[in-house]
C-alpha atoms as a PDB file:
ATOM      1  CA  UNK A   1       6.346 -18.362   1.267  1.00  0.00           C
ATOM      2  CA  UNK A   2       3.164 -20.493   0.923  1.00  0.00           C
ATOM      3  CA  UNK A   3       0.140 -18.624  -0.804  1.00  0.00           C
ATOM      4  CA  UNK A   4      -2.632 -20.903  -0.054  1.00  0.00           C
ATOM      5  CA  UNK A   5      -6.034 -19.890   1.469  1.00  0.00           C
ATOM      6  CA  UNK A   6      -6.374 -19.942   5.271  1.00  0.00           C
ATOM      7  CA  UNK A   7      -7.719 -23.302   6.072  1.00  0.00           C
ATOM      8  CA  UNK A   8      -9.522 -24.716   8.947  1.00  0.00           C
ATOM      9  CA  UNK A   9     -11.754 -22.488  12.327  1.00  0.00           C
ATOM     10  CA  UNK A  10     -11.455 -19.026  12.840  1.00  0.00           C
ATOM     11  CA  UNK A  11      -9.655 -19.713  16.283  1.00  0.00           C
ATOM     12  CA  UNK A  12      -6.839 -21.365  14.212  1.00  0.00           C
ATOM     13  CA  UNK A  13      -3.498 -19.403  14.962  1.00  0.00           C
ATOM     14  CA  UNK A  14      -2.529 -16.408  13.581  1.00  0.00           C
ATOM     15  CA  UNK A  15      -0.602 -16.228  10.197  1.00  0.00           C
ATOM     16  CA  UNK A  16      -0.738 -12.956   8.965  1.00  0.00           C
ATOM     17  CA  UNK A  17       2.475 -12.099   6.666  1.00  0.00           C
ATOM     18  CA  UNK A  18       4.055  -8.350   7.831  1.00  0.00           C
ATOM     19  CA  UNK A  19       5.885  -6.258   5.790  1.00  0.00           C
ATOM     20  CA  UNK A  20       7.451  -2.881   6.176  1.00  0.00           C
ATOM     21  CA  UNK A  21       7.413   0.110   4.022  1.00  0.00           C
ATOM     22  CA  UNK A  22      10.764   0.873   3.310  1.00  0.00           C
ATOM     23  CA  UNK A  23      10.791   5.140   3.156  1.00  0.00           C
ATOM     24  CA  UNK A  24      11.692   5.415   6.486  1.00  0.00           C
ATOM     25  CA  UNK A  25      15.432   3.740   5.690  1.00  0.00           C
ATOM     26  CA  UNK A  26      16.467   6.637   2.926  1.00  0.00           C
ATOM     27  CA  UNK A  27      19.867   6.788   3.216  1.00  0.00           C
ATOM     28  CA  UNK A  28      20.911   2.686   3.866  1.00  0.00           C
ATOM     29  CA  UNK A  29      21.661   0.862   1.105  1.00  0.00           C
ATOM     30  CA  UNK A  30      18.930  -1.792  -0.673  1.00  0.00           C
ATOM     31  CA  UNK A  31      20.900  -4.554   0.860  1.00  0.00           C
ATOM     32  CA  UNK A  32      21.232  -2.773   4.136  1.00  0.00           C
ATOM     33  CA  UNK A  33      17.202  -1.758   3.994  1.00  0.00           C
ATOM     34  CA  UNK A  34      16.321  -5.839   3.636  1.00  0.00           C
ATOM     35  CA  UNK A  35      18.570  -7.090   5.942  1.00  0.00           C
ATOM     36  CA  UNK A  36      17.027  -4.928   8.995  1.00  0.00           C
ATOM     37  CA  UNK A  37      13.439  -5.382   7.575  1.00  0.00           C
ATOM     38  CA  UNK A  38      14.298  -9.332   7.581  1.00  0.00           C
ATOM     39  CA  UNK A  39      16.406  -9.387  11.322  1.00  0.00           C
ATOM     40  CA  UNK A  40      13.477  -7.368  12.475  1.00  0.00           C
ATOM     41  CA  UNK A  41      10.662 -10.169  11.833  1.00  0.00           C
ATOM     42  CA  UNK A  42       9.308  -8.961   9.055  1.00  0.00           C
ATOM     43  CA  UNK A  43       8.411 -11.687   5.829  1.00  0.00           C
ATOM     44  CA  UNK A  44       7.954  -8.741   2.999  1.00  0.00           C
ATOM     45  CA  UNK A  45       9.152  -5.044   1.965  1.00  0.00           C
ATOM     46  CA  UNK A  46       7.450  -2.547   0.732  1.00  0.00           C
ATOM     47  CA  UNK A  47       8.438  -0.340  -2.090  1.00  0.00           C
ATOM     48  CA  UNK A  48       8.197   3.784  -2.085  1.00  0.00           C
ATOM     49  CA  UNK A  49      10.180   3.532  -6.431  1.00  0.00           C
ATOM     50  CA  UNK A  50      11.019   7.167  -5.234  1.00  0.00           C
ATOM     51  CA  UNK A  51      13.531   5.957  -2.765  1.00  0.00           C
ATOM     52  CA  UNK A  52      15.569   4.353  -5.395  1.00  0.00           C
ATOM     53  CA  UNK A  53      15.734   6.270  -8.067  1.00  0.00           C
ATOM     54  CA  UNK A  54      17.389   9.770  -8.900  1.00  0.00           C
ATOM     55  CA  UNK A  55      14.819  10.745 -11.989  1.00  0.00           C
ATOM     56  CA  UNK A  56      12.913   7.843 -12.986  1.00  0.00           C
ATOM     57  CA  UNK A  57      12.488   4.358 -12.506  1.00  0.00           C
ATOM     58  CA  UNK A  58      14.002   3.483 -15.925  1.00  0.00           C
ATOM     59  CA  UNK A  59      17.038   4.113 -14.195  1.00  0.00           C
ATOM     60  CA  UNK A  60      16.265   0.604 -12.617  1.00  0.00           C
ATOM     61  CA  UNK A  61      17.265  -1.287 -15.642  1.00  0.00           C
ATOM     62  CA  UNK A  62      17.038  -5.252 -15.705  1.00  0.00           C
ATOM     63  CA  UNK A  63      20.411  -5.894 -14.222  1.00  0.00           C
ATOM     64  CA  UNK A  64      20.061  -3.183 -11.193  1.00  0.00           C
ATOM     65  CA  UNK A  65      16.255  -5.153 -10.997  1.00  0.00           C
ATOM     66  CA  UNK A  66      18.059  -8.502 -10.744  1.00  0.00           C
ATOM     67  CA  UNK A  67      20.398  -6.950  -7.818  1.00  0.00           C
ATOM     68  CA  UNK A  68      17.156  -5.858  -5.815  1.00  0.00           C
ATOM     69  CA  UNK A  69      15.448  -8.944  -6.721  1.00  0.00           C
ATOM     70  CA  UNK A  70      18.707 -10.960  -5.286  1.00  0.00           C
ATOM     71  CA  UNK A  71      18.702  -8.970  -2.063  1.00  0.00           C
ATOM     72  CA  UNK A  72      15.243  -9.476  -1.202  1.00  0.00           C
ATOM     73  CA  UNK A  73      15.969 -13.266  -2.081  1.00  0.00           C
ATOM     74  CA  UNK A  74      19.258 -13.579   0.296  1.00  0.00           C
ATOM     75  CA  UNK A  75      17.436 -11.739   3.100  1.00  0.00           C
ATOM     76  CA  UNK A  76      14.397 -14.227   2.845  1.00  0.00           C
ATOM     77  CA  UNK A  77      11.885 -11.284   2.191  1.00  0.00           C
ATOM     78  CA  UNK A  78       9.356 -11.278  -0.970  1.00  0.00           C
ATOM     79  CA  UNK A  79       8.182  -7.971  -2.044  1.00  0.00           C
ATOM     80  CA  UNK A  80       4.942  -6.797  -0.872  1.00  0.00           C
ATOM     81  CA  UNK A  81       4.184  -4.256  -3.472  1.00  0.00           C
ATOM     82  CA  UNK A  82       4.394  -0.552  -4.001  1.00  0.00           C
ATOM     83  CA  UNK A  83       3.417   2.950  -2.578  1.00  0.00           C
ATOM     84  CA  UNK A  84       3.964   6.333  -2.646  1.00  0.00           C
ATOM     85  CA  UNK A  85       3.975   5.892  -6.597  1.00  0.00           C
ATOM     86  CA  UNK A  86       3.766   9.662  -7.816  1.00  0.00           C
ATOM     87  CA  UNK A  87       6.048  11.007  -5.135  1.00  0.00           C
ATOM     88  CA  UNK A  88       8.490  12.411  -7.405  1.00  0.00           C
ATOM     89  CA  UNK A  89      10.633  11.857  -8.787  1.00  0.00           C
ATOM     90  CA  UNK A  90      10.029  12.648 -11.418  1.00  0.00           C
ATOM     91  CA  UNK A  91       7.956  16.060 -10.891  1.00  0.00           C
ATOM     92  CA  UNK A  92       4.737  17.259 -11.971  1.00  0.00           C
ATOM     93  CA  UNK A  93       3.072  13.846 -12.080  1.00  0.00           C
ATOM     94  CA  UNK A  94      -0.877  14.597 -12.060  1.00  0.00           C
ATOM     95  CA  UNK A  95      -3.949  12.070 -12.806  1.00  0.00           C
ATOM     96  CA  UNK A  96      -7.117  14.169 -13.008  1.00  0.00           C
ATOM     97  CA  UNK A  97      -5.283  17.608 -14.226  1.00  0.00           C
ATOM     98  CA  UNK A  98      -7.354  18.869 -16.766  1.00  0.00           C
ATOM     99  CA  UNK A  99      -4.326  19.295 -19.317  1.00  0.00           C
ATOM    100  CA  UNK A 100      -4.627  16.036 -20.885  1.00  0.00           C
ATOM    101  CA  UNK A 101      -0.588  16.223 -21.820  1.00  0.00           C
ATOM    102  CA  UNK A 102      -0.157  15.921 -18.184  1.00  0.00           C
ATOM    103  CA  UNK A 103      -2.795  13.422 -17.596  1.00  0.00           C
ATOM    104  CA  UNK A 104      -1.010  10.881 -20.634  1.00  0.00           C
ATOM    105  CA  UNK A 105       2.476  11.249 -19.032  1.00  0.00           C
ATOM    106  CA  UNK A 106       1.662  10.856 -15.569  1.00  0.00           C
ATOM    107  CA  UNK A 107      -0.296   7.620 -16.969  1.00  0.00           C
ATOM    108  CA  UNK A 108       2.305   6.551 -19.166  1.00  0.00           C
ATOM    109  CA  UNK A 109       5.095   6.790 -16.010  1.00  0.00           C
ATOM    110  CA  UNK A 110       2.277   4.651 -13.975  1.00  0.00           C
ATOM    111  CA  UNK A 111       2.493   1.963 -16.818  1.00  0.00           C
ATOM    112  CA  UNK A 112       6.488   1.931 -15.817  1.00  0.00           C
ATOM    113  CA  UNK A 113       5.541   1.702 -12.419  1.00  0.00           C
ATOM    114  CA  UNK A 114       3.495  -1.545 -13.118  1.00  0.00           C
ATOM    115  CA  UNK A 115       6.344  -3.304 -14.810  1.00  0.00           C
ATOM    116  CA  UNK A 116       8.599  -2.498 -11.785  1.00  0.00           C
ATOM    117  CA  UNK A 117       6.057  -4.063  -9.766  1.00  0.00           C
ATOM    118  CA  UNK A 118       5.529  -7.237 -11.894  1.00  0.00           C
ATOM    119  CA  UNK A 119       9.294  -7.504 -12.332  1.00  0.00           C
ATOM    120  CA  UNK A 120      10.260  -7.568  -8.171  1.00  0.00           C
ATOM    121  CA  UNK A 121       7.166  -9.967  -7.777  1.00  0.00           C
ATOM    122  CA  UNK A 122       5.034  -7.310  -6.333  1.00  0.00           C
ATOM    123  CA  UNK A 123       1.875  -8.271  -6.123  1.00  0.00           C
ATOM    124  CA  UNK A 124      -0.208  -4.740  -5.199  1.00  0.00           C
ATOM    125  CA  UNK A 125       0.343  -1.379  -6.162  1.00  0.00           C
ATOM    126  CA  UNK A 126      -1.051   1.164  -3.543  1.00  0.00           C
ATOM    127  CA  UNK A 127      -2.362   4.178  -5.074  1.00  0.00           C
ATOM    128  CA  UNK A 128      -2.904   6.924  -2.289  1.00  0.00           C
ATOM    129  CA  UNK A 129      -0.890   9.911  -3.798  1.00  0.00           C
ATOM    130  CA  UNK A 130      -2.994  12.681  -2.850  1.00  0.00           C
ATOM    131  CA  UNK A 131      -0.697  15.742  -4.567  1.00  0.00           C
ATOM    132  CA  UNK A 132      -0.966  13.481  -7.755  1.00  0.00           C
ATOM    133  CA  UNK A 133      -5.122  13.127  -7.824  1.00  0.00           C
ATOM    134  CA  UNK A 134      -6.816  16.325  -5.943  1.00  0.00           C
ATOM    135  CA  UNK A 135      -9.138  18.421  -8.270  1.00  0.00           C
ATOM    136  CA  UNK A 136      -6.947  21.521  -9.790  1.00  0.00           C
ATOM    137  CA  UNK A 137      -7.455  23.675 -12.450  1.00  0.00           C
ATOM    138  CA  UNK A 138     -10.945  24.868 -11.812  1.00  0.00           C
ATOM    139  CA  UNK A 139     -11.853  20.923 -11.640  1.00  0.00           C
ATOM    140  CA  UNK A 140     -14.570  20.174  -9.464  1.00  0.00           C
ATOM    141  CA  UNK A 141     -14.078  16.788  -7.423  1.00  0.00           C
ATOM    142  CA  UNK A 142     -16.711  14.988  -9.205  1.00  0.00           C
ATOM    143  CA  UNK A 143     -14.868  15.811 -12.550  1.00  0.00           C
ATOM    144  CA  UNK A 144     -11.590  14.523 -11.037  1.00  0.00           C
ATOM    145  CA  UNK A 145     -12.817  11.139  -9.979  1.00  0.00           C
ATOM    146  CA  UNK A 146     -14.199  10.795 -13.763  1.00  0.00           C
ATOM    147  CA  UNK A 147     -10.712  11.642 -15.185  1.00  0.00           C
ATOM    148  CA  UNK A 148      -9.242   8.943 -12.613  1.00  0.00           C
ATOM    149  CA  UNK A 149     -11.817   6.087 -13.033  1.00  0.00           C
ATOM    150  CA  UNK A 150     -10.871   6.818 -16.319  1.00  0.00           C
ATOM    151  CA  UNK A 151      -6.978   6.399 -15.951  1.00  0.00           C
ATOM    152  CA  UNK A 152      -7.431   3.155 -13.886  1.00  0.00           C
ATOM    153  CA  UNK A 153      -9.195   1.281 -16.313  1.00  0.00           C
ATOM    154  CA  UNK A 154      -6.770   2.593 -18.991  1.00  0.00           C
ATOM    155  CA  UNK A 155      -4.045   1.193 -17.261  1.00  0.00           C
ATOM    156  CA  UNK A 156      -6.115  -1.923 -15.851  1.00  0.00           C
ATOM    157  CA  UNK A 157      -5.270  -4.901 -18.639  1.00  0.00           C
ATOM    158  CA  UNK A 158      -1.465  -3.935 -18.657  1.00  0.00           C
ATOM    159  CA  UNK A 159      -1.738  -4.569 -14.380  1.00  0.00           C
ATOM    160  CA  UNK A 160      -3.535  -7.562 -14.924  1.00  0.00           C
ATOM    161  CA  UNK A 161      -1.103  -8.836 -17.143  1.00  0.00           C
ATOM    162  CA  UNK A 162       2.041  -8.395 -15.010  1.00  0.00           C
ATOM    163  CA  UNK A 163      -0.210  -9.954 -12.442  1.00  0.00           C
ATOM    164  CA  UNK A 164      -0.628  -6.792 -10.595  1.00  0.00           C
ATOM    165  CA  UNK A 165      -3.597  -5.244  -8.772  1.00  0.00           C
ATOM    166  CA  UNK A 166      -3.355  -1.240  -8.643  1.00  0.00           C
ATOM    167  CA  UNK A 167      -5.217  -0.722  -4.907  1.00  0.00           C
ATOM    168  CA  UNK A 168      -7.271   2.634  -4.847  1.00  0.00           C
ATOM    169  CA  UNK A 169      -6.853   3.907  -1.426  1.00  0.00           C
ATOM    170  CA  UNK A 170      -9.487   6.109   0.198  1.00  0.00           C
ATOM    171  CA  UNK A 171      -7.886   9.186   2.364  1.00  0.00           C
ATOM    172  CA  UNK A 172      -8.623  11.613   4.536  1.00  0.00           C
ATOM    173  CA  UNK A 173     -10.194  15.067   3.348  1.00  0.00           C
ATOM    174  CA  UNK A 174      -7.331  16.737   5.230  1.00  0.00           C
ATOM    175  CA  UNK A 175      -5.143  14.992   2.236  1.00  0.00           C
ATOM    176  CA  UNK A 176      -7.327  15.164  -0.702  1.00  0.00           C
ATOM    177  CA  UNK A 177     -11.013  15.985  -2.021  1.00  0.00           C
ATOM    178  CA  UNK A 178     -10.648  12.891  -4.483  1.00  0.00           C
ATOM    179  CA  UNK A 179     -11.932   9.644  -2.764  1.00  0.00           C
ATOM    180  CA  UNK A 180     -12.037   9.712   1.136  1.00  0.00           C
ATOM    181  CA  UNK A 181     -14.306   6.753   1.685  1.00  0.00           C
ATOM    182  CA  UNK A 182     -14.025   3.162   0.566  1.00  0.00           C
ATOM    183  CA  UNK A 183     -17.228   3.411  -0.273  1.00  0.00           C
ATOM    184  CA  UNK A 184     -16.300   6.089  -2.645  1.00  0.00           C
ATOM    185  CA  UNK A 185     -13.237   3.850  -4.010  1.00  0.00           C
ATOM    186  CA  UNK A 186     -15.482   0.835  -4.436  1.00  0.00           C
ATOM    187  CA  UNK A 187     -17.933   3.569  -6.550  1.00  0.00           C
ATOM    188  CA  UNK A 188     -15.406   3.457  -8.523  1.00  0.00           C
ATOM    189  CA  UNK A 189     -14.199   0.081  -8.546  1.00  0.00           C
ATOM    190  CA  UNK A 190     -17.388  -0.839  -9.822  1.00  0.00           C
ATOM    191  CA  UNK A 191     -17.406   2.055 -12.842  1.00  0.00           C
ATOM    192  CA  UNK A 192     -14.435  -0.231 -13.543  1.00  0.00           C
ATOM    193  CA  UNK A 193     -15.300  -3.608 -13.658  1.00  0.00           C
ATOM    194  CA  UNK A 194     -11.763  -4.610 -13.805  1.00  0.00           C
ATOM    195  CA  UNK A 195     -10.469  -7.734 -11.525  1.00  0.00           C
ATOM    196  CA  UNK A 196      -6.881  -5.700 -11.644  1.00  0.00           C
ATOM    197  CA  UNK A 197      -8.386  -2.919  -9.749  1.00  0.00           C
ATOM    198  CA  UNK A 198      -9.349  -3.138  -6.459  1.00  0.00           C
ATOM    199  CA  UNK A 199      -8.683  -1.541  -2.685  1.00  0.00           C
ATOM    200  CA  UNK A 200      -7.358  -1.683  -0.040  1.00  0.00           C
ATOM    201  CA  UNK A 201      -7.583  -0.738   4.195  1.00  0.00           C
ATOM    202  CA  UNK A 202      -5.460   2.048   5.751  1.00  0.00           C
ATOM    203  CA  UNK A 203      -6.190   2.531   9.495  1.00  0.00           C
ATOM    204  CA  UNK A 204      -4.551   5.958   9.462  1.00  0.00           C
ATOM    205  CA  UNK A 205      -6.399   6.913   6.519  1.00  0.00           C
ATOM    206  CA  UNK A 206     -10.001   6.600   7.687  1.00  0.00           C
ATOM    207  CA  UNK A 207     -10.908   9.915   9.448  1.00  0.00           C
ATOM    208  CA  UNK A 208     -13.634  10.474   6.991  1.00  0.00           C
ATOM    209  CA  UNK A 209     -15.355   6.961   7.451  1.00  0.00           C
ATOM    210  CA  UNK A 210     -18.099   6.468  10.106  1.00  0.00           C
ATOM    211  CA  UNK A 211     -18.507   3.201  10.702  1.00  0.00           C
ATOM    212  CA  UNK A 212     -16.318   0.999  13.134  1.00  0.00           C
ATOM    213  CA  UNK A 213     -13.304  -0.583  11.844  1.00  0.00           C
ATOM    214  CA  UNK A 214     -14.812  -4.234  11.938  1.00  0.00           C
ATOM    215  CA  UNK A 215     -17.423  -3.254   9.542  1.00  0.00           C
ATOM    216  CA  UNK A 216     -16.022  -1.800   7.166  1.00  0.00           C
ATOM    217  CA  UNK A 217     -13.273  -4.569   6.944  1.00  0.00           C
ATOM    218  CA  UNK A 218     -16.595  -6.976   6.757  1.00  0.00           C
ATOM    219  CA  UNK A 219     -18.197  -4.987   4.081  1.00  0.00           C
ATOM    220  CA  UNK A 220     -15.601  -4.226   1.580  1.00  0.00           C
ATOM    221  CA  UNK A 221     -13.597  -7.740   2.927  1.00  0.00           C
ATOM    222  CA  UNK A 222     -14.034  -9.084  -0.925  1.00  0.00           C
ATOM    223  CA  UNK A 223     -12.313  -5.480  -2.367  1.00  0.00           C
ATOM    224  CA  UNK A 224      -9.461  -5.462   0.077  1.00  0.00           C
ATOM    225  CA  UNK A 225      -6.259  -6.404  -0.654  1.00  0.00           C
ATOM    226  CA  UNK A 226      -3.602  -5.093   1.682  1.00  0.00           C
ATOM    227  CA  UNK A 227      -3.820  -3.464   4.670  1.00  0.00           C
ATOM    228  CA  UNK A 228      -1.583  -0.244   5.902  1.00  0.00           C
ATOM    229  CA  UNK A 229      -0.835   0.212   9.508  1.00  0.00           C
ATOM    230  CA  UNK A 230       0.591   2.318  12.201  1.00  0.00           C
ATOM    231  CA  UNK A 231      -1.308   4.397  15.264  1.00  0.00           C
ATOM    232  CA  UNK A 232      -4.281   6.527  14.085  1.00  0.00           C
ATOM    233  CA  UNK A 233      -1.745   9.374  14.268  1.00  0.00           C
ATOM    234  CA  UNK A 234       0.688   8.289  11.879  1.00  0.00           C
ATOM    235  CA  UNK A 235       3.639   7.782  14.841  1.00  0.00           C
ATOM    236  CA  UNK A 236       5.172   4.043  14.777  1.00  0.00           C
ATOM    237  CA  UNK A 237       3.105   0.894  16.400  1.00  0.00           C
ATOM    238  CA  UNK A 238       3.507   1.333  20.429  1.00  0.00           C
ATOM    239  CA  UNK A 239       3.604   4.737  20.542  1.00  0.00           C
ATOM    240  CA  UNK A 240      -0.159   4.904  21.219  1.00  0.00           C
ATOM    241  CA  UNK A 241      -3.427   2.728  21.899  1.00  0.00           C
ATOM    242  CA  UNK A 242      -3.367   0.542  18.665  1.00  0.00           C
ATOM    243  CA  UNK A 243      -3.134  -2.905  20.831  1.00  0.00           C
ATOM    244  CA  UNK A 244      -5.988  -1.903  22.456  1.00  0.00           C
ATOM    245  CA  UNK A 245      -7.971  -0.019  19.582  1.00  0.00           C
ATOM    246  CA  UNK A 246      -7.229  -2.436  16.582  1.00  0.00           C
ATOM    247  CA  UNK A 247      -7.853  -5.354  18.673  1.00  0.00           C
ATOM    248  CA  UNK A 248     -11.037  -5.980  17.453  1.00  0.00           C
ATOM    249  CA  UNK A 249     -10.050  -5.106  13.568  1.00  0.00           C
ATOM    250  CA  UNK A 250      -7.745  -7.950  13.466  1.00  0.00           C
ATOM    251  CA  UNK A 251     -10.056 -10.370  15.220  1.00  0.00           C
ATOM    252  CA  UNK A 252     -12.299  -9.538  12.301  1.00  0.00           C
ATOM    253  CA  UNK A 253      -9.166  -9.740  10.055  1.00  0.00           C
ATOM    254  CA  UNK A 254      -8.375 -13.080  11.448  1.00  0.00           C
ATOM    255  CA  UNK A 255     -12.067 -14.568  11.186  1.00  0.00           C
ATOM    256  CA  UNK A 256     -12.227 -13.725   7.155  1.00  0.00           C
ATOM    257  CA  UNK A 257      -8.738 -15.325   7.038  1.00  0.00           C
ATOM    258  CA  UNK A 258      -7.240 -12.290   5.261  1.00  0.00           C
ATOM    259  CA  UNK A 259      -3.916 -14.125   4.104  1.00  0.00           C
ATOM    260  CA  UNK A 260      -2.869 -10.612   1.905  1.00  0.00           C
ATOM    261  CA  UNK A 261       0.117  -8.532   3.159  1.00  0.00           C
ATOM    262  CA  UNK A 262      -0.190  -6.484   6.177  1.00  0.00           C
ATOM    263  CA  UNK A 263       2.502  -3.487   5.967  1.00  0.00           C
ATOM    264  CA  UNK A 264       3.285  -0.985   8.256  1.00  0.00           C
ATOM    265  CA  UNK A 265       3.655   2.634   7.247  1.00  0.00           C
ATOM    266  CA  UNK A 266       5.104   5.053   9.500  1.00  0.00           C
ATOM    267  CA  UNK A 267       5.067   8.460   8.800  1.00  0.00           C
ATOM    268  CA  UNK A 268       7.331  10.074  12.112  1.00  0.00           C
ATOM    269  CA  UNK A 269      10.666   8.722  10.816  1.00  0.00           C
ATOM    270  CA  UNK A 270      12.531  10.372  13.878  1.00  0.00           C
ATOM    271  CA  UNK A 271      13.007   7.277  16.214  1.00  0.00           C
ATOM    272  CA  UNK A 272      14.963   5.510  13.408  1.00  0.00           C
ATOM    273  CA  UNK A 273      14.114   2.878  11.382  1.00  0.00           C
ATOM    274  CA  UNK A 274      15.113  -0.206  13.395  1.00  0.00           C
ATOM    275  CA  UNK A 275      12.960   1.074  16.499  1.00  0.00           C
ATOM    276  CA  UNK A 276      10.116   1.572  14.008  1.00  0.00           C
ATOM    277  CA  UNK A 277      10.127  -1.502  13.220  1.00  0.00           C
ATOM    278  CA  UNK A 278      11.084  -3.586  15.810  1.00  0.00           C
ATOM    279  CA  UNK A 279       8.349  -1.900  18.309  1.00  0.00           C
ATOM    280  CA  UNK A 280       5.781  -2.574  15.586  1.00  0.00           C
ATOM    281  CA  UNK A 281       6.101  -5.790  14.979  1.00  0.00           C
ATOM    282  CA  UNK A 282       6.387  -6.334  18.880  1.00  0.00           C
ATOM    283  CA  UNK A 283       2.899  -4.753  18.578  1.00  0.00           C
ATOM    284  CA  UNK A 284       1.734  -6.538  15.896  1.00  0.00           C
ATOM    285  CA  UNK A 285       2.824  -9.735  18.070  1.00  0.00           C
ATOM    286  CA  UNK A 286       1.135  -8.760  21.485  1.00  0.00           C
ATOM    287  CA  UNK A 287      -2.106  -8.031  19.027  1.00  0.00           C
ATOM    288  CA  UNK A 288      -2.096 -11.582  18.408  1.00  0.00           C
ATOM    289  CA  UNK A 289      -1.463 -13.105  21.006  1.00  0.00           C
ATOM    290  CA  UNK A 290      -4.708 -11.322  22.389  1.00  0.00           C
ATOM    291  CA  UNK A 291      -6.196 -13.435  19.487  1.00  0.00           C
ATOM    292  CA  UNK A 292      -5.083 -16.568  20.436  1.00  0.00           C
END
């Protein structure tokens, strides 16, 4: 699929490139999971490594890599990038622990998770993982963002050189006290400096943000490079108000010709995976058309 910029007026159609996060199929087979994700509309997958390993993802060695790589291929889909990345397994994964041991591993298994990324063509790694990044250990919040600025920029060159951006994704304080704004994440971005470290937009994931939608997609437009979706309370696109309520989000998408993945992560995996994903993309579609 074509990577060039958006060219051309704002009121040019629509050509936004959907993929869908592939936790919800647990229990299908890789070649299974792409061929519904592809049937269902969708242009790109996106990776929880959890779901396909057992311990680790140096289970995944080059030739099962090639297989995944090939079914993505034969399906028509490109990888869209990663998520859920300290979900174990393996356990005990923690970024701003205090017991540096801890810290190097969890770092060091991150590293991995950047080469499985550069090696399916990934081209974002989103790094939410609340478990893996609240304060513990007596920690105060402030001391835990240090420890994960810290971590980023550690792992920032190795990202950049599997061309790889590792997305810092603000969440809710219901999930985490470490980073609930993206004005917090771009804090840190900047403490960073690094062109490999960057953002991204979660709609789900902004009950601690008070500004509308629109803005914040203007202000931080430059930072973000994917966008999560699904209705504001978690359930699958069409359950709820997000063609009316996101409306004006993607207009503003759409008018800074955002040509980055837009994936859809669904957290209520009880309709089934084909429904989730055929009713949000049908949502996705009637949001556009409204654009149009």
């Amino acid at each position: 699929m074509s990577k060039r910029k958006f060219q051309g007026s704002s009121k040019d159609p629509v050509r936004f490139k959907y993929a869908f996060c592939n936790e919800s199929m647990q229990g299908m087979s890789w070649g299974e999971q792409c061929d519904l994700v592809a049937r269902s509309g969708y242009q790109g997958i996106e990776i929880a490594p959890f779901s396909l390993v057992r311990e680790s993802v140096e289970e995944l060695v080059p030739a099962r890599r090639g297989k995944l790589i090939r079914a993505l291929k034969d399906a028509g889909l490109e990888c869209a990038g990663l998520h859920w990345l300290l979900s174990p397994p393996p356990p005990d994964l923690h970024v701003t622990t205090p017991d540096p041991e801890v810290r190097k591993k969890s770092w060091s298994y991150f590293e991995k998770l950047i080469d499985l990324c550069g090696d399916l063509g990934g081209p974002v790694m989103v790094f939410g993982s609340p478990k893996g990044r609240s304060s513990i250990g007596g920690l105060s919040a402030a001391e835990a963002k240090k420890y994960l600025a810290e971590g980023l920029a550690g792992v920032a060159d190795h990202a950049q050189r599997r061309g790889v951006k590792i997305l810092l994704e603000s969440l809710g304080q219901n999930q985490t006290d470490v980073v609930n704004t993206l004005a917090e994440a771009v804090e840190i971005l900047e403490q960073i400096a690094h062109p490999a470290i960057q953002t991204m937009f979660d709609f789900h994931n902004t009950t601690a943000e008070t500004e509308p939608f629109p803005n914040l997609i203007e202000k931080y437009f430059s930072r973000i490079h994917h966008v999560h979706v699904q209705e504001m309370d978690g359930r699958h696109l069409g359950s709820g108000n997000a063609e009316k309520e996101f409306l004006s989000s993607f207009r503003k998408l759409r008018d800074l010709r955002f040509d980055k993945w837009i994936s859809v992560e669904v957290f209520d995996f009880s309709p089934g995976a084909e429904t989730l994903a055929v009713e949000s993309l049908k949502t996705l579609r009637a949001i556009e058309k409204k654009l149009t």
